[in-house]
Protein backbone atom coordinates (compact mmCIF):
# COMPACT_ATOMS: atom_id res chain seq x y z
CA UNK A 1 139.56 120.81 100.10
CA UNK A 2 140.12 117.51 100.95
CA UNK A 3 139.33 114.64 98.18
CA UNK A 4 135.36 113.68 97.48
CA UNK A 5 134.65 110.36 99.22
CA UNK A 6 131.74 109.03 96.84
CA UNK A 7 129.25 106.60 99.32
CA UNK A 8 127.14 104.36 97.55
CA UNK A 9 123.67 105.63 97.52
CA UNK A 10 121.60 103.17 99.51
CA UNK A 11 117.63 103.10 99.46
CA UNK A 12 116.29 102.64 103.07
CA UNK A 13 112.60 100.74 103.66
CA UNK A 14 111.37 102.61 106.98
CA UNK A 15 108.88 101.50 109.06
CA UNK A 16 105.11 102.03 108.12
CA UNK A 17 104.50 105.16 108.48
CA UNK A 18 104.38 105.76 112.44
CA UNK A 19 105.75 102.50 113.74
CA UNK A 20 109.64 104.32 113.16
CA UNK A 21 108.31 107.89 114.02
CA UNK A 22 106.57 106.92 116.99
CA UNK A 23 109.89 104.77 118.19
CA UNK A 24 112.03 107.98 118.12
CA UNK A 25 109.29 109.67 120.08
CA UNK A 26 109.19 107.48 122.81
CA UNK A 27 112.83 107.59 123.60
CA UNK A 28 114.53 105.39 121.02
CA UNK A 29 118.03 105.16 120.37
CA UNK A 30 119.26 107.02 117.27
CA UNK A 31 121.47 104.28 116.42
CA UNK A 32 119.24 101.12 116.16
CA UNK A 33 118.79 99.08 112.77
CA UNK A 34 116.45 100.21 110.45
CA UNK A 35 113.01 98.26 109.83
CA UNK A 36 112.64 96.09 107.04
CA UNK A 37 108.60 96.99 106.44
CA UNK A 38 107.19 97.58 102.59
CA UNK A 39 106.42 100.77 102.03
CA UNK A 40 103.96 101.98 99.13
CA UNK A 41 104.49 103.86 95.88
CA UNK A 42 101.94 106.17 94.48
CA UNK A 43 100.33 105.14 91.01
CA UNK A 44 101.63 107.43 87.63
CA UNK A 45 98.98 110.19 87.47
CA UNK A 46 97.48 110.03 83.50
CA UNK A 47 97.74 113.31 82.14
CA UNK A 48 96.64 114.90 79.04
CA UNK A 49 99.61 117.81 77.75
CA UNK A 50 98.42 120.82 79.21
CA UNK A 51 97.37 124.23 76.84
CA UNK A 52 98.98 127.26 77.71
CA UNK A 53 96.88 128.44 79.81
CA UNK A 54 96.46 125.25 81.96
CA UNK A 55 98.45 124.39 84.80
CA UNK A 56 101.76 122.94 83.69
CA UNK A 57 101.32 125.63 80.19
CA UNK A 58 103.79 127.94 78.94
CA UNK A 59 101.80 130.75 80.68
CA UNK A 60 100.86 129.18 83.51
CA UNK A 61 103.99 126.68 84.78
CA UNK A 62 104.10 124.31 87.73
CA UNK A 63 105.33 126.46 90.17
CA UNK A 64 107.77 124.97 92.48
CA UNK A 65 109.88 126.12 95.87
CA UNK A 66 113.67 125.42 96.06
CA UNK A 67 116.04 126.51 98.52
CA UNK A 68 119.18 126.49 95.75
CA UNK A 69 119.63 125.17 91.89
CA UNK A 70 120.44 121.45 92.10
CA UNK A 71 121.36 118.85 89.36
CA UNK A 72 117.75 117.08 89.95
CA UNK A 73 115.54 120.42 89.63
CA UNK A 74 117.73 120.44 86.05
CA UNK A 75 116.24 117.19 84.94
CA UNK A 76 113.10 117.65 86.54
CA UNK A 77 112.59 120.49 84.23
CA UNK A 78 114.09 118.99 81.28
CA UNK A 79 112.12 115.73 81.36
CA UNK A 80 108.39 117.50 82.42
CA UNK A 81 109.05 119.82 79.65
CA UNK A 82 109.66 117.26 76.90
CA UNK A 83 106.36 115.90 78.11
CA UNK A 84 105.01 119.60 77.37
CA UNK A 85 104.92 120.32 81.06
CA UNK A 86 106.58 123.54 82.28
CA UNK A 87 108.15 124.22 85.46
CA UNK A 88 109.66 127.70 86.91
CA UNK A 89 111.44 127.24 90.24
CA UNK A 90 111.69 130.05 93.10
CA UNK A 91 114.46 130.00 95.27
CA UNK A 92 114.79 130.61 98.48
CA UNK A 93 117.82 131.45 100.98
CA UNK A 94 115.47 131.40 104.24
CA UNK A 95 113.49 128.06 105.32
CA UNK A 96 110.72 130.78 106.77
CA UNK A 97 109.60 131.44 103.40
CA UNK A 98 108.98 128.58 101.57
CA UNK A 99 106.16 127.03 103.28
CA UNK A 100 103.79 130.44 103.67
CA UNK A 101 104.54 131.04 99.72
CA UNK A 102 102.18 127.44 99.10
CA UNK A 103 99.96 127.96 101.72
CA UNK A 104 99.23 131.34 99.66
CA UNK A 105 99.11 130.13 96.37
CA UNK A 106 102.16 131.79 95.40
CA UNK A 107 103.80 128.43 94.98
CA UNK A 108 101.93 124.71 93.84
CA UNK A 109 104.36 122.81 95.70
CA UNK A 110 108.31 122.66 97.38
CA UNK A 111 111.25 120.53 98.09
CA UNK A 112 113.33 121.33 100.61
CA UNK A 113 112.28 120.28 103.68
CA UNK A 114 111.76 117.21 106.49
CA UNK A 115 108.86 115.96 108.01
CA UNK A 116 109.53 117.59 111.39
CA UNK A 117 109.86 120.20 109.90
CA UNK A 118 106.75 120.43 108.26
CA UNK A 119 105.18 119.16 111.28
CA UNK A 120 106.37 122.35 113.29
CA UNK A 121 105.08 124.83 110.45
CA UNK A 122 101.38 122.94 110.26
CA UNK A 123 101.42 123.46 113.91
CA UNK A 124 102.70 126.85 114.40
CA UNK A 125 101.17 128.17 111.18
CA UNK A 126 97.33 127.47 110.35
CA UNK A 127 97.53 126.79 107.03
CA UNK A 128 98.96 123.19 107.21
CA UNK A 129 100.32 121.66 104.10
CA UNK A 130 100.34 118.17 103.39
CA UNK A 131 103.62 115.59 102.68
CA UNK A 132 103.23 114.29 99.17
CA UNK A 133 106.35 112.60 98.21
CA UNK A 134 109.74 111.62 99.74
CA UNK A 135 112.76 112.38 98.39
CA UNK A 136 116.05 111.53 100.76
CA UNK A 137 117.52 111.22 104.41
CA UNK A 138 120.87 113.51 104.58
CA UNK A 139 122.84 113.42 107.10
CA UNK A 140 123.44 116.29 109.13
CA UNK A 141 127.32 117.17 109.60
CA UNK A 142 129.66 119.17 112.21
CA UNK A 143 132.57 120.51 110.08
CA UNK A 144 135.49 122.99 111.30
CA UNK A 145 137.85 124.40 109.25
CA UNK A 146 140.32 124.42 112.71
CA UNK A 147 139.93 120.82 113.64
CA UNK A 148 140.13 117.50 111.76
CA UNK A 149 138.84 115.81 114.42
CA UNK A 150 136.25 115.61 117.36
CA UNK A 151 138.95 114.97 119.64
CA UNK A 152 140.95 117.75 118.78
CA UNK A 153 137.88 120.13 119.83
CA UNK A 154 139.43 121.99 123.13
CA UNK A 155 137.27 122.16 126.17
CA UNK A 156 135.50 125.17 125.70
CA UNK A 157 135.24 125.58 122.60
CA UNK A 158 132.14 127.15 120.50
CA UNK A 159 130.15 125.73 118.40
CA UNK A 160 128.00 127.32 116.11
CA UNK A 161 124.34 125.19 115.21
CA UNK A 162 120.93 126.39 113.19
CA UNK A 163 118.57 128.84 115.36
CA UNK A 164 115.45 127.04 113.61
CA UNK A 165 113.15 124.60 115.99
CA UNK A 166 113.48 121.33 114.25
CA UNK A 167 117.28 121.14 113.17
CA UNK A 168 119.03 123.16 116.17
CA UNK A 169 117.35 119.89 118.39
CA UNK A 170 119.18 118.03 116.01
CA UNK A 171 122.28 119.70 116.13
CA UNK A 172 122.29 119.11 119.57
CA UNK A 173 122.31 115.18 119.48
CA UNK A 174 125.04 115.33 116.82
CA UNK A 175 127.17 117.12 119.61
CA UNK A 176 125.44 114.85 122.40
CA UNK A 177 126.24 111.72 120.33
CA UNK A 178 130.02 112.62 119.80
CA UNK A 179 130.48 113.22 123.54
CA UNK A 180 130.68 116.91 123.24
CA UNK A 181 127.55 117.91 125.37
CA UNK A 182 125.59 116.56 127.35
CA UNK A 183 121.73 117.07 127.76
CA UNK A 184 120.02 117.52 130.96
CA UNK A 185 118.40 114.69 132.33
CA UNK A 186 115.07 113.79 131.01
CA UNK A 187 115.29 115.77 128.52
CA UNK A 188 114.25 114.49 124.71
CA UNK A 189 116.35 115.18 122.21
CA UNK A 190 113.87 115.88 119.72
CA UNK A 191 112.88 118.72 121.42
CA UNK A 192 116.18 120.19 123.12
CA UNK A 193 117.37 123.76 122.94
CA UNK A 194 120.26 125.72 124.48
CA UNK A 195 118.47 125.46 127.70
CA UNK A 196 118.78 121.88 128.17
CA UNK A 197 122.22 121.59 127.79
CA UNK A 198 124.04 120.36 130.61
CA UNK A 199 126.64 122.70 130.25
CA UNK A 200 128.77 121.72 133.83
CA UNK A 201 129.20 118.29 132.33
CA UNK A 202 129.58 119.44 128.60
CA UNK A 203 133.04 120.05 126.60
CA UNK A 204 131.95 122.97 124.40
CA UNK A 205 129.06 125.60 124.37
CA UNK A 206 126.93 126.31 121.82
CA UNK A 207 125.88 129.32 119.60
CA UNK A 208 122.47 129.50 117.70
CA UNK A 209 122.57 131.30 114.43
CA UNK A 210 120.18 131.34 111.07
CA UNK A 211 121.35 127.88 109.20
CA UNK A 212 122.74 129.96 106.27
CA UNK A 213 124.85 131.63 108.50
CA UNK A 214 126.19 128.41 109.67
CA UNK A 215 129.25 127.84 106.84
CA UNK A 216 129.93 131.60 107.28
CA UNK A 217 130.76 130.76 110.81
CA UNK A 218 133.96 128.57 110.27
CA UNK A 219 135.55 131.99 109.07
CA UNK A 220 135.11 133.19 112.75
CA UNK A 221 138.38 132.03 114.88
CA UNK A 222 136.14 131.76 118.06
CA UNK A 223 134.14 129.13 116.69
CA UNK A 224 135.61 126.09 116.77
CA UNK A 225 132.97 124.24 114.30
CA UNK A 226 129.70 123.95 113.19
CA UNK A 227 126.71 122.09 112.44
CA UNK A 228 126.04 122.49 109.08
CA UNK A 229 122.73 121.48 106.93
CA UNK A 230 123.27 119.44 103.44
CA UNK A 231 122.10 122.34 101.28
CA UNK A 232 124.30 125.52 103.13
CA UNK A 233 127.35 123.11 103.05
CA UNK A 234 127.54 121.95 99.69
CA UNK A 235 126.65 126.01 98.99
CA UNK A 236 129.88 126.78 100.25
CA UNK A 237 131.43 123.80 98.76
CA UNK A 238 131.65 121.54 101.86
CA UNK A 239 131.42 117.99 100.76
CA UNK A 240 129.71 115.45 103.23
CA UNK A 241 133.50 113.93 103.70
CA UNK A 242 134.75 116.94 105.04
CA UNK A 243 132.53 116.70 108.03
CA UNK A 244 134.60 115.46 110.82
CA UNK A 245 131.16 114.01 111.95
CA UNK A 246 127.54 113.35 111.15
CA UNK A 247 124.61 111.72 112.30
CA UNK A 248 123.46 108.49 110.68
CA UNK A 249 120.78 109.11 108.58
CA UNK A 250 119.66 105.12 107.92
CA UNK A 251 119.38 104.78 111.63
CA UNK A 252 115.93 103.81 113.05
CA UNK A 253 113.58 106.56 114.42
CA UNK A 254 115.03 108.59 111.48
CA UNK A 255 111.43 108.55 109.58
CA UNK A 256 111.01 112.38 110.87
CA UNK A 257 114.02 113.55 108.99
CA UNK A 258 112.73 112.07 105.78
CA UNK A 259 113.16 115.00 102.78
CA UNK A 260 109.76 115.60 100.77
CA UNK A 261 107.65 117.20 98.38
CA UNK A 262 105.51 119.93 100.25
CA UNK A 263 101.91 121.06 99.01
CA UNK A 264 98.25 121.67 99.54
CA UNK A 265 96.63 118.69 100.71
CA UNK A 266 94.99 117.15 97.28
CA UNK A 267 97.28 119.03 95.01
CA UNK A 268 99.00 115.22 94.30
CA UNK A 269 95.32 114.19 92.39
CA UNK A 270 95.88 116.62 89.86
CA UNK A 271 97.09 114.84 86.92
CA UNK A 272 100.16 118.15 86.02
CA UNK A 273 101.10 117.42 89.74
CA UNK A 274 101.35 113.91 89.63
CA UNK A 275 103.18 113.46 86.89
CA UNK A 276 105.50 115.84 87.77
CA UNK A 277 105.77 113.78 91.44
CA UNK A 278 106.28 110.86 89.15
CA UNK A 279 109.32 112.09 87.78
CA UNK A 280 110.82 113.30 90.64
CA UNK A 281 111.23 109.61 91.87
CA UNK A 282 112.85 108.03 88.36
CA UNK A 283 116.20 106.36 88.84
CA UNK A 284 117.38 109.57 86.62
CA UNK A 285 116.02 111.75 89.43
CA UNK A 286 117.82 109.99 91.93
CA UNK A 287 120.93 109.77 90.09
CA UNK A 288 121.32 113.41 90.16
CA UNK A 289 119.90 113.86 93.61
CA UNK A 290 123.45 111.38 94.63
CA UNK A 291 125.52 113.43 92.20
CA UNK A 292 124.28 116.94 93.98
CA UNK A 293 124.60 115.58 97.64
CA UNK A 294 127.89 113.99 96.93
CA UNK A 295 126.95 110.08 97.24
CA UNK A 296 125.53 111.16 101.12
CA UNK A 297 121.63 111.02 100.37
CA UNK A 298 120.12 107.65 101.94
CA UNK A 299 116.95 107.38 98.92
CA UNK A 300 113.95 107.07 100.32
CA UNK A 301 110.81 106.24 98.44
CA UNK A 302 107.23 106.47 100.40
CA UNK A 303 104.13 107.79 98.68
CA UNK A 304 101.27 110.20 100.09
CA UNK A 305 98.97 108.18 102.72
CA UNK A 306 102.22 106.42 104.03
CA UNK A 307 103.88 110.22 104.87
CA UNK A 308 100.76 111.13 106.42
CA UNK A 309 100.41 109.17 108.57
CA UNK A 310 103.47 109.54 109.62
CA UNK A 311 103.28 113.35 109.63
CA UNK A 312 99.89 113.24 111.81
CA UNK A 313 102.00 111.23 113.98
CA UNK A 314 105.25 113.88 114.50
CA UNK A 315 102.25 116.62 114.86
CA UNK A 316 100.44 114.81 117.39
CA UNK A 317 103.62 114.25 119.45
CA UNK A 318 105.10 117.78 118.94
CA UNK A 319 101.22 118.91 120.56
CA UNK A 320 101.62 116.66 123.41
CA UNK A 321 105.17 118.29 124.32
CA UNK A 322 104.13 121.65 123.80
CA UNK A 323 100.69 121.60 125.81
């Protein structure tokens, strides 16, 4: 494996709430500087230690969706509980699952997801959860184990990229922006699929697959690389400087890709929850969220009414496409 390139870890200011969202809607370039607007930081929640049987208690702990065990979840844990807050953490190996396990109680909150995401499950779902906290911008990276370049991609290659909605568009425009396929005309690549690939004027093809499949993938000698999200490629111990390319995640219009806390809308006024929110925004936190994601997380720091705002804004436009 090639040697860890450590990035510094930078903190972006996006745009309030819709202004950035709304810009990558409307056709903006992915590769434009990033606004320089205040954002707005929620207030400590006061909290009284919970008893046992109280949320946050020895028998009845926050309960909190993961998709794998990360240096951050470690602290998180650590510091709520020396506060006399407990925490169990469920993880998950499928982004299906996470959502539907708080919109049924089973789960008070998760982290693992992006705004666009979360926009597509409100819509599709019925039981729409609310954005409570950011986290990070990572970027999303095309590695090969055959390749060590773009360039050296042959025409005609394969190129395996995640089946889901939100981060298979994506995938595309990682291949569109290195020159490796190009879109059909008109088309917005926020919303492209296989379909609208212009495959006559395109050097590779591509092959949808489940995004934990993706790393598995590489192994295949028909595929000559793949797009590959933060948490499956550090899973398989691919470090963000092994991609041999990547999307730029401090661009403007990146507000939908924002990473954040997922819950029941109002869940964030109960003082357990907020507290535990709190803490998963400390410089500690974010030390070990750039330790885990190998210096490549862009910190982000927005607080409830900011993100949904900007949420209502990816739904609204994600309705408008789809009607």
């Amino acid at each position: 494996m090639p040697t860890t390139r450590k990035t510094t870890m930078k903190k972006i200011i996006l745009a309030a709430a819709i202004i950035s969202a709304a810009a990558l809607f409307t056709g903006c370039s992915a590769s434009g500087a990033t606004s320089d607007i205040p954002t707005t930081t929620a207030t400590p929640g006061v909290f009284t230690t919970p008893g046992d049987n109280d949320l946050g208690g020895k028998s009845n702990p926050v309960k909190i969706g993961i998709m794998s065990p990360e240096l951050e979840y470690d602290y998180l844990k650590q510091a709520a509980q020396a506060e006399g807050i407990y925490i169990t953490y469920t993880n998950f190996n499928d982004y299906n699952q996470a959502n539907p396990a708080v919109a049924n109680g089973e789960l008070d909150l998760n982290q693992f997801q992006h705004i666009l995401f979360l926009a597509n499950y409100n819509i599709q779902s019925g039981q729409p959860l609310a954005a409570l906290q950011s986290t990070a911008i990572y970027p999303l990276g095309l590695y090969s184990h055959q390749y060590k370049s773009v360039s050296a991609i042959p025409q005609g290659a394969q190129i395996a990229i995640p089946n889901d909605d939100t981060n298979q568009a994506r995938a595309l425009a990682v291949l569109a922006q290195q020159g490796l396929l190009s879109l059909k005309a008109g088309v917005d690549p926020l919303y492209a699929t296989p379909l609208d690939v212009d495959q006559a004027n395109s050097k590779v093809s591509v092959v949808p697959v489940s995004a934990e499949q993706t790393p598995r993938s590489l192994d295949d000698p028909n595929t000559a690389a793949a797009v590959i999200n933060n948490t499956y490629a550090l899973d398989a111990n691919l470090t963000p400087s092994d991609a041999i390319a990547s999307d730029d995640p401090s661009a403007a219009g990146s507000a939908p890709f924002i990473n954040i806390w997922a819950g029941k809308a109002g869940v964030q006024n109960d003082p357990v929850i907020a507290e535990v929110l709190r803490l998963a925004r400390t410089p500690e936190w974010n030390d070990k969220l750039n330790q885990q994601s190998k210096g490549s997380a862009v910190i982000v720091d927005q607080g409830y009414d900011q993100l949904q705002k900007t949420l209502s804004s990816v739904e609204t436009q994600l309705k408008a496409h789809q009607s």
